[in-house]
Protein backbone atom coordinates (compact mmCIF):
# COMPACT_ATOMS: atom_id res chain seq x y z
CA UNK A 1 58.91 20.82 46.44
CA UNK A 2 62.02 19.19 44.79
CA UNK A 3 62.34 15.73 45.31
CA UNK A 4 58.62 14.98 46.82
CA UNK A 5 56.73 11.72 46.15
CA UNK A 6 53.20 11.68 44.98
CA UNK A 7 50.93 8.66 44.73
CA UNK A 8 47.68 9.22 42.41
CA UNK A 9 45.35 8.04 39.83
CA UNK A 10 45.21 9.73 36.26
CA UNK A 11 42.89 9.18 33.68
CA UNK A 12 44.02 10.39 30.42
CA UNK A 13 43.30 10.91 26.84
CA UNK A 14 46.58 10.05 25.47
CA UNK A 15 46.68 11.72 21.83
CA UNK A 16 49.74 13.61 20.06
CA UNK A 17 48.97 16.70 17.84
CA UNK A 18 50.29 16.71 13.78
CA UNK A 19 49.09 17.52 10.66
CA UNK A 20 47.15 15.30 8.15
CA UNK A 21 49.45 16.48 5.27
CA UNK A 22 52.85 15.69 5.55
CA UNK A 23 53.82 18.71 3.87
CA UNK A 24 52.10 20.48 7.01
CA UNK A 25 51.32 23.66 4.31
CA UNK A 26 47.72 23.31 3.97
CA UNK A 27 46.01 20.97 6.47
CA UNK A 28 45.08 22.09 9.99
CA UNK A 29 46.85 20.17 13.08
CA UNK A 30 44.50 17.82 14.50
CA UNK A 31 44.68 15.62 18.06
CA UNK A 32 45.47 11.64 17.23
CA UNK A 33 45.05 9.30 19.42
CA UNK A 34 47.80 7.25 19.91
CA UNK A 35 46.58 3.98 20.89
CA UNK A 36 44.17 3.68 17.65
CA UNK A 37 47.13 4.70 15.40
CA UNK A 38 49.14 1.88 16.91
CA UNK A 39 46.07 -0.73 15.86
CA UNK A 40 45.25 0.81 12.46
CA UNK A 41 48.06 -0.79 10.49
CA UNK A 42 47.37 -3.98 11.90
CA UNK A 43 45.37 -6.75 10.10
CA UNK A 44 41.76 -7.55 12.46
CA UNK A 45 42.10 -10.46 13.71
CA UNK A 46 46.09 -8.99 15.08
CA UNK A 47 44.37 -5.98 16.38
CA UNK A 48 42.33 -7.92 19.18
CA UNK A 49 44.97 -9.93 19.74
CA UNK A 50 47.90 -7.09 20.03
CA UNK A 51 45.51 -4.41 22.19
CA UNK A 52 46.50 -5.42 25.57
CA UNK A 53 50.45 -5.13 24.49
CA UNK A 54 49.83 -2.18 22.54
CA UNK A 55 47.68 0.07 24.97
CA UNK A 56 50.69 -1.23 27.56
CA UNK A 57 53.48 0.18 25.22
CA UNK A 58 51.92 2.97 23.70
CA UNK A 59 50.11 4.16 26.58
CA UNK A 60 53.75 4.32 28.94
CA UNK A 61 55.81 5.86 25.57
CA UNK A 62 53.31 8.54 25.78
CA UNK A 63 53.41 8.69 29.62
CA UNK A 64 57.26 8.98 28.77
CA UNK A 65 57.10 11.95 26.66
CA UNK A 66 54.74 13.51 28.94
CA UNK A 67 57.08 13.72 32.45
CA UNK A 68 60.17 14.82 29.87
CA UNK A 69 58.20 17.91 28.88
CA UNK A 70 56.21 18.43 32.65
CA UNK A 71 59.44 17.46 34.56
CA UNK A 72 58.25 15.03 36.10
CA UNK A 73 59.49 11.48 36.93
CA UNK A 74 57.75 8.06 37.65
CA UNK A 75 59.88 6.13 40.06
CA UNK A 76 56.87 3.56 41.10
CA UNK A 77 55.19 0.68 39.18
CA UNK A 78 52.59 2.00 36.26
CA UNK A 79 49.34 -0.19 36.04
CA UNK A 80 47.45 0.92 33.03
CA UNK A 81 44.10 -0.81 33.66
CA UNK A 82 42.14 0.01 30.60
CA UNK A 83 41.62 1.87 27.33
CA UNK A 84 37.21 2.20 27.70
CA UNK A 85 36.14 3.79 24.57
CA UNK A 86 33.29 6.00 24.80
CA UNK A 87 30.47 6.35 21.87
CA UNK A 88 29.20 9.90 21.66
């Protein structure tokens, strides 16, 4: 119902879907995940020492996006405990 608080755990995968070409004519659109786009750019040894911040910040801007779309809205704390990668 309108206006009901929920309390949970969520375990997501969050990634945004674009294109590889800019020109979006010819290439298929293809999941990204966020948090490794965020460390790409960044030089190594900035990459180990940014990841904490940057799983933080990108991980609650994509949160963000999420509840505007889902209408949804957080109105507690947000602990984002990890970012586990998984080899397959």
């Amino acid at each position: 119902m309108a206006g009901d608080w929920l309390r949970f755990a969520l375990r997501a995968n969050p990634v945004v879907c674009r294109r590889d070409d800019p020109s979006g004519r010819t290439s298929p659109i293809r999941k990204h995940d966020v948090i490794m786009e965020a460390l790409h750019p960044l030089p190594g040894a900035a990459r180990s020492e940014q990841r904490s911040a940057v799983i933080q910040e990108q991980g609650l801007a994509w949160l963000a996006k999420q509840r505007g779309t889902a209408g949804f809205k957080v109105g507690g704390g947000i602990a984002i405990d990890g970012y586990p990668q998984h080899a397959i």
